[in-house]
C-alpha atoms as a PDB file:
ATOM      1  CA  UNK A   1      48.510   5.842  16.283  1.00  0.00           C
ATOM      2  CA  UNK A   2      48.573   3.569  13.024  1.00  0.00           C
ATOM      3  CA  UNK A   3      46.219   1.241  14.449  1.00  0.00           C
ATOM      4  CA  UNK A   4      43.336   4.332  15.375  1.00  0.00           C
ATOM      5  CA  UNK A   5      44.053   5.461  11.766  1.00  0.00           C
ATOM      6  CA  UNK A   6      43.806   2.416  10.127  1.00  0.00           C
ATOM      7  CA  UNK A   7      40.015   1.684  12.673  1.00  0.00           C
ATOM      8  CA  UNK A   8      38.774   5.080  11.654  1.00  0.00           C
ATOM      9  CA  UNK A   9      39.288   4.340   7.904  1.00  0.00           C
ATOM     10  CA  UNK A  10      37.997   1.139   8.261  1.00  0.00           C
ATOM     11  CA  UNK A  11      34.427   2.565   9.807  1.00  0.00           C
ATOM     12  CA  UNK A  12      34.331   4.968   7.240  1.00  0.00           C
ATOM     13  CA  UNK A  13      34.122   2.704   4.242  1.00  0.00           C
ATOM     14  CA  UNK A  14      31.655   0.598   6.398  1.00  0.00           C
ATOM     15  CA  UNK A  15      29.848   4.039   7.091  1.00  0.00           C
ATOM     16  CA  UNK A  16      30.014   4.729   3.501  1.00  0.00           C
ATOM     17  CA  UNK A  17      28.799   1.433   2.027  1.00  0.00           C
ATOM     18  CA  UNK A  18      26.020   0.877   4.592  1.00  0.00           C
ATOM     19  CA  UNK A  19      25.063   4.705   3.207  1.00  0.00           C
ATOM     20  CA  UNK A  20      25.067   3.645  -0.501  1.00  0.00           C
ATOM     21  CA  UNK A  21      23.024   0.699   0.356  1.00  0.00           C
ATOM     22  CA  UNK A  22      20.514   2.493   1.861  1.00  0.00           C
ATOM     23  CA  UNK A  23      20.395   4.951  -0.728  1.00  0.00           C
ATOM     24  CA  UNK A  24      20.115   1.899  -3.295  1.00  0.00           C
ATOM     25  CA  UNK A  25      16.662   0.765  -1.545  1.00  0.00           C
ATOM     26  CA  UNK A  26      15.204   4.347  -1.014  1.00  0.00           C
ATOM     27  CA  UNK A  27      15.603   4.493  -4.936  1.00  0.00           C
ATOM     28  CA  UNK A  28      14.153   1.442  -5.551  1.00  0.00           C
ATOM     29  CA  UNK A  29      11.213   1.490  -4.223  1.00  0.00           C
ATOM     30  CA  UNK A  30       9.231   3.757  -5.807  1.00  0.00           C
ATOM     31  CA  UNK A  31      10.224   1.609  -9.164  1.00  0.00           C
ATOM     32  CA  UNK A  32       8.445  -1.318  -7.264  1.00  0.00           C
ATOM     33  CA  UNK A  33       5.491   1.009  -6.470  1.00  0.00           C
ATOM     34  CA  UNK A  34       4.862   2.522  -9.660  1.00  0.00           C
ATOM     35  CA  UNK A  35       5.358  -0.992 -11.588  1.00  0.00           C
ATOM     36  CA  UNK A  36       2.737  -2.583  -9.117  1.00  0.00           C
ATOM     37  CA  UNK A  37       0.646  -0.098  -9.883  1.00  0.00           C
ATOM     38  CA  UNK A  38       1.157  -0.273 -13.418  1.00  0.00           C
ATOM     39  CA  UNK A  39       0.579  -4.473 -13.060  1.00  0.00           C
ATOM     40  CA  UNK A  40      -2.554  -3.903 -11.437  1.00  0.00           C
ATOM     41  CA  UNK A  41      -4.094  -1.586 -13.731  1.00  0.00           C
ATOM     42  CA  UNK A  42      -2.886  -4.690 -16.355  1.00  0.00           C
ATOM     43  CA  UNK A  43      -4.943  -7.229 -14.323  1.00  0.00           C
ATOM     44  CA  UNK A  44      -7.699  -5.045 -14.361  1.00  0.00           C
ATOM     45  CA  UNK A  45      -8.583  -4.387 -17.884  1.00  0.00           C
ATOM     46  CA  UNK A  46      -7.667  -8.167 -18.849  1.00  0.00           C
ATOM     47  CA  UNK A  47     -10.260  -8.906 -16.285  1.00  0.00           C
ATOM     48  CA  UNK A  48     -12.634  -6.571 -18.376  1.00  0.00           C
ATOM     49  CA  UNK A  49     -12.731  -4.259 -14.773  1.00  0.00           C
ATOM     50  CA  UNK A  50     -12.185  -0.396 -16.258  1.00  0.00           C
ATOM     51  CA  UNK A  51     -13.376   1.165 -12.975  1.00  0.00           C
ATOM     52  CA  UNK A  52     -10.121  -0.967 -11.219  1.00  0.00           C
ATOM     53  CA  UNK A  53      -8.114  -0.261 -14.303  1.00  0.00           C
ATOM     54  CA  UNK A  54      -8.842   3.458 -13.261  1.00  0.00           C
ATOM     55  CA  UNK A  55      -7.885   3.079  -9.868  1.00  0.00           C
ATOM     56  CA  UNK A  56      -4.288   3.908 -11.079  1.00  0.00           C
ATOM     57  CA  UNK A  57      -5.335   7.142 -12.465  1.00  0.00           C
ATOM     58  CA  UNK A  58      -5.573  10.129 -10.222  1.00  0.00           C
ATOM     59  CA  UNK A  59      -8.895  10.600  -9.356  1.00  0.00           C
ATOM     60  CA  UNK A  60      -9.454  14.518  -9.683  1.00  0.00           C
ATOM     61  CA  UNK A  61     -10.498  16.556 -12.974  1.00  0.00           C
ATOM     62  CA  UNK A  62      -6.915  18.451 -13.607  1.00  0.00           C
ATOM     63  CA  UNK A  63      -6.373  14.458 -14.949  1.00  0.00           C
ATOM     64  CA  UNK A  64      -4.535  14.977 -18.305  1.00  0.00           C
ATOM     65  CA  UNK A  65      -4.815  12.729 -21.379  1.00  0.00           C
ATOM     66  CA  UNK A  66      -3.381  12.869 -24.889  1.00  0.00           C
ATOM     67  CA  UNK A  67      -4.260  11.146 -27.488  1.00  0.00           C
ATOM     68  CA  UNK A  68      -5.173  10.275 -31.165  1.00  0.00           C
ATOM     69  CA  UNK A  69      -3.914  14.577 -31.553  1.00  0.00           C
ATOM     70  CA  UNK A  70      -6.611  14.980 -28.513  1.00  0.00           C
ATOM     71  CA  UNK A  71      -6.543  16.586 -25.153  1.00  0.00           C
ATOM     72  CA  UNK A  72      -8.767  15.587 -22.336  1.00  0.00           C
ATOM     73  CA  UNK A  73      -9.097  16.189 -18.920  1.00  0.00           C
ATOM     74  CA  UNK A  74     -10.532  14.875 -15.967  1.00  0.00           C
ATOM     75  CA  UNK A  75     -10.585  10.954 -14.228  1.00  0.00           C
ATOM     76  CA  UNK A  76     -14.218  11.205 -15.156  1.00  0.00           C
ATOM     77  CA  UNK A  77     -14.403  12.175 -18.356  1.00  0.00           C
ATOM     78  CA  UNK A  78     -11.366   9.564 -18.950  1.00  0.00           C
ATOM     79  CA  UNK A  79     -13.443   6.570 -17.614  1.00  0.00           C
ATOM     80  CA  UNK A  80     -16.462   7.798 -19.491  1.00  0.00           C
ATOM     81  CA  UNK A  81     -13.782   7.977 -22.897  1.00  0.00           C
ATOM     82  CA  UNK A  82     -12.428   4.342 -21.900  1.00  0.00           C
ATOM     83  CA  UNK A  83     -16.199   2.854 -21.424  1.00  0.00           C
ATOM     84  CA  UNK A  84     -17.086   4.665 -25.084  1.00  0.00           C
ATOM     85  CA  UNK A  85     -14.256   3.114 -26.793  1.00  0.00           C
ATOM     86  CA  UNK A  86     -14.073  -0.574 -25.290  1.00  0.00           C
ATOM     87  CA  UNK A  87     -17.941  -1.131 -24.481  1.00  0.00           C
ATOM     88  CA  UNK A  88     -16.874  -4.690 -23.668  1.00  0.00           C
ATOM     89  CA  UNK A  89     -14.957  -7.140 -22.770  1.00  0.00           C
ATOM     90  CA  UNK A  90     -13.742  -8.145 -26.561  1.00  0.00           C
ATOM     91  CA  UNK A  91     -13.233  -4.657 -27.285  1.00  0.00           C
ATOM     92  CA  UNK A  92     -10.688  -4.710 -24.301  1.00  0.00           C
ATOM     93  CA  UNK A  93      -9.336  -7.739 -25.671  1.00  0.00           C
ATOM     94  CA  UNK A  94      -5.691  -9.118 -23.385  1.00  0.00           C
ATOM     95  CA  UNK A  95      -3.547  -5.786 -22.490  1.00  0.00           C
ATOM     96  CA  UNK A  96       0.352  -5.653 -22.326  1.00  0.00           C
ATOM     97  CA  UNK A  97       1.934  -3.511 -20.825  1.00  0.00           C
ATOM     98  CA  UNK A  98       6.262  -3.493 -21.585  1.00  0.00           C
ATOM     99  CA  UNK A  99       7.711  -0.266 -19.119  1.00  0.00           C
ATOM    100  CA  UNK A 100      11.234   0.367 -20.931  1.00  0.00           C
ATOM    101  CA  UNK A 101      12.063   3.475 -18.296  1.00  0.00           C
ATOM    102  CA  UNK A 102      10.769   4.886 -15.168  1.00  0.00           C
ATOM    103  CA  UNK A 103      12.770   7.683 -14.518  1.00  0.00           C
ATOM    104  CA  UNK A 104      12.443   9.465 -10.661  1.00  0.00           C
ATOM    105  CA  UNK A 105      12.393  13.278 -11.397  1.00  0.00           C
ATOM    106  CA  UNK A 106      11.940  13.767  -7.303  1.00  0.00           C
ATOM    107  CA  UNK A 107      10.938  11.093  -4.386  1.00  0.00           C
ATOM    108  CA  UNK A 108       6.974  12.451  -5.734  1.00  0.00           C
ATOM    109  CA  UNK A 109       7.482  11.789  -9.134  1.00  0.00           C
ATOM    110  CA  UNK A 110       8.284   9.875 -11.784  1.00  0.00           C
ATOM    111  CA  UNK A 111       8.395   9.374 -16.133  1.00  0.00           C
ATOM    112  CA  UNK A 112       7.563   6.519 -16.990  1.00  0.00           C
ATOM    113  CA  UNK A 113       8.051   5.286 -20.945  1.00  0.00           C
ATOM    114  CA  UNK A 114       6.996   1.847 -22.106  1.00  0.00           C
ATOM    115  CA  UNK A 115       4.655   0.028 -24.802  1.00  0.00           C
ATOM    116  CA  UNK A 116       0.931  -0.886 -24.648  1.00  0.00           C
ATOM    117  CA  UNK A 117      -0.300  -3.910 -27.068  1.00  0.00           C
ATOM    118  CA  UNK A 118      -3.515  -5.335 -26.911  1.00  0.00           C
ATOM    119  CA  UNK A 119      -4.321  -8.907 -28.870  1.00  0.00           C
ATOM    120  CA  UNK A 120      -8.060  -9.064 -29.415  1.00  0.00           C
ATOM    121  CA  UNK A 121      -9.681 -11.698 -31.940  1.00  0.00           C
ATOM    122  CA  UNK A 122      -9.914  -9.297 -35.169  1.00  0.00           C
ATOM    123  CA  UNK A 123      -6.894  -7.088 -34.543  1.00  0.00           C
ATOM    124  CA  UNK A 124      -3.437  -5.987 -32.416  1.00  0.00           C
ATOM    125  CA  UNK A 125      -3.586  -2.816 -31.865  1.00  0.00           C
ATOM    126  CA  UNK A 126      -0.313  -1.584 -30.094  1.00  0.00           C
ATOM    127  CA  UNK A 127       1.513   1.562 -29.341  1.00  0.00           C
ATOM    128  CA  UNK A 128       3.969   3.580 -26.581  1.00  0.00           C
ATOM    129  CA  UNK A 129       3.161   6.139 -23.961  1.00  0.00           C
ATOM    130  CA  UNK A 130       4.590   7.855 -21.714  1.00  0.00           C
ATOM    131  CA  UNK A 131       3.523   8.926 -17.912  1.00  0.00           C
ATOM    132  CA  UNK A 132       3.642  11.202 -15.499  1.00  0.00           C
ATOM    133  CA  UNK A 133       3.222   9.241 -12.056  1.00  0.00           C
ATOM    134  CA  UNK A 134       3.119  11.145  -8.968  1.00  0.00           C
ATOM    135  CA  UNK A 135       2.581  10.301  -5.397  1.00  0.00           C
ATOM    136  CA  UNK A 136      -0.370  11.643  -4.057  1.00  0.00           C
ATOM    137  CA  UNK A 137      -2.079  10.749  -0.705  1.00  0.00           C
ATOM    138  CA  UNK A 138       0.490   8.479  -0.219  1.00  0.00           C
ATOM    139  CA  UNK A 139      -0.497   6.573  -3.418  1.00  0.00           C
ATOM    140  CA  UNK A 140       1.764   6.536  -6.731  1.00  0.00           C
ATOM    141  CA  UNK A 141      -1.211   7.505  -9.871  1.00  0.00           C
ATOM    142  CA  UNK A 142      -0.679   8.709 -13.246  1.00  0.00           C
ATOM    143  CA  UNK A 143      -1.521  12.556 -13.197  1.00  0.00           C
ATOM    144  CA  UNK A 144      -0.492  12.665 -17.296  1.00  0.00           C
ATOM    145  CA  UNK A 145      -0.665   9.966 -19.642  1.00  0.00           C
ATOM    146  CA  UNK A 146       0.231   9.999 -23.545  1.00  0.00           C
ATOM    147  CA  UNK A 147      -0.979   6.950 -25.136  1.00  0.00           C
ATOM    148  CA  UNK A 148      -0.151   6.931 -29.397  1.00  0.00           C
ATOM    149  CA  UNK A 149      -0.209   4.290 -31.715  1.00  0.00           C
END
């Protein structure tokens, strides 16, 4: 009767750790999504790409952007805004992106809080922002983004 105890006690931590483990990678992977994402929307702009950059974006017009005390709306009218305001490739200049948080508010979406600082040849402009990154289609995009200085 010891023995039977002691087995069933046994599988249950084994039961219980193999749980936690699991649980450790479901939780981790969106990080590793949302992070790639954020890395390839990096790669983009320092390629001088904004239509890739905007790729991580969610394409549809309830798109929200705040900024310089502004609201906007819309991927479109976003990409248009970006294209205005870094006409070229020195305006773009080499972007770095530093994420200090992503916190999962559900397995659809996530806050993420970080830095942006970009080193062109006449300035270094830099500043934080925080994200709202939702899945969508199968596809982690930023449905909120508030960029400051």
């Amino acid at each position: 009767m010891l023995k039977k105890g002691l087995l069933n006690n046994a599988m249950g931590r084994i039961f219980a750790a193999l749980l936690l483990l699991v649980a450790c990678h479901v939780n981790a992977v969106p990080t590793e999504d949302i992070t790639r994402m954020l890395k390839g929307q990096e790669d983009a702009w320092n390629r001088g790409d904004l239509n890739a950059y905007m790729q991580g974006y969610w394409k549809n017009e309830q798109l929200r952007f705040v900024s310089n005390g502004k609201f906007s709306y819309g991927w479109e009218d976003t990409l248009a805004a970006y294209k205005k305001n870094y006409p070229n490739k020195e305006a773009l200049g080499e972007l770095k992106f530093t994420i200090k948080e992503i916190k999962m508010l559900s397995n659809y979406a996530a806050m993420v809080v970080g830095r942006w600082d970009l080193r062109r040849s006449k300035d270094a402009p830099s500043g934080v922002f925080t994200l709202l990154v939702e899945k969508i289609d199968d596809r982690w995009v930023i449905t909120m983004d508030h960029s400051s200085d």
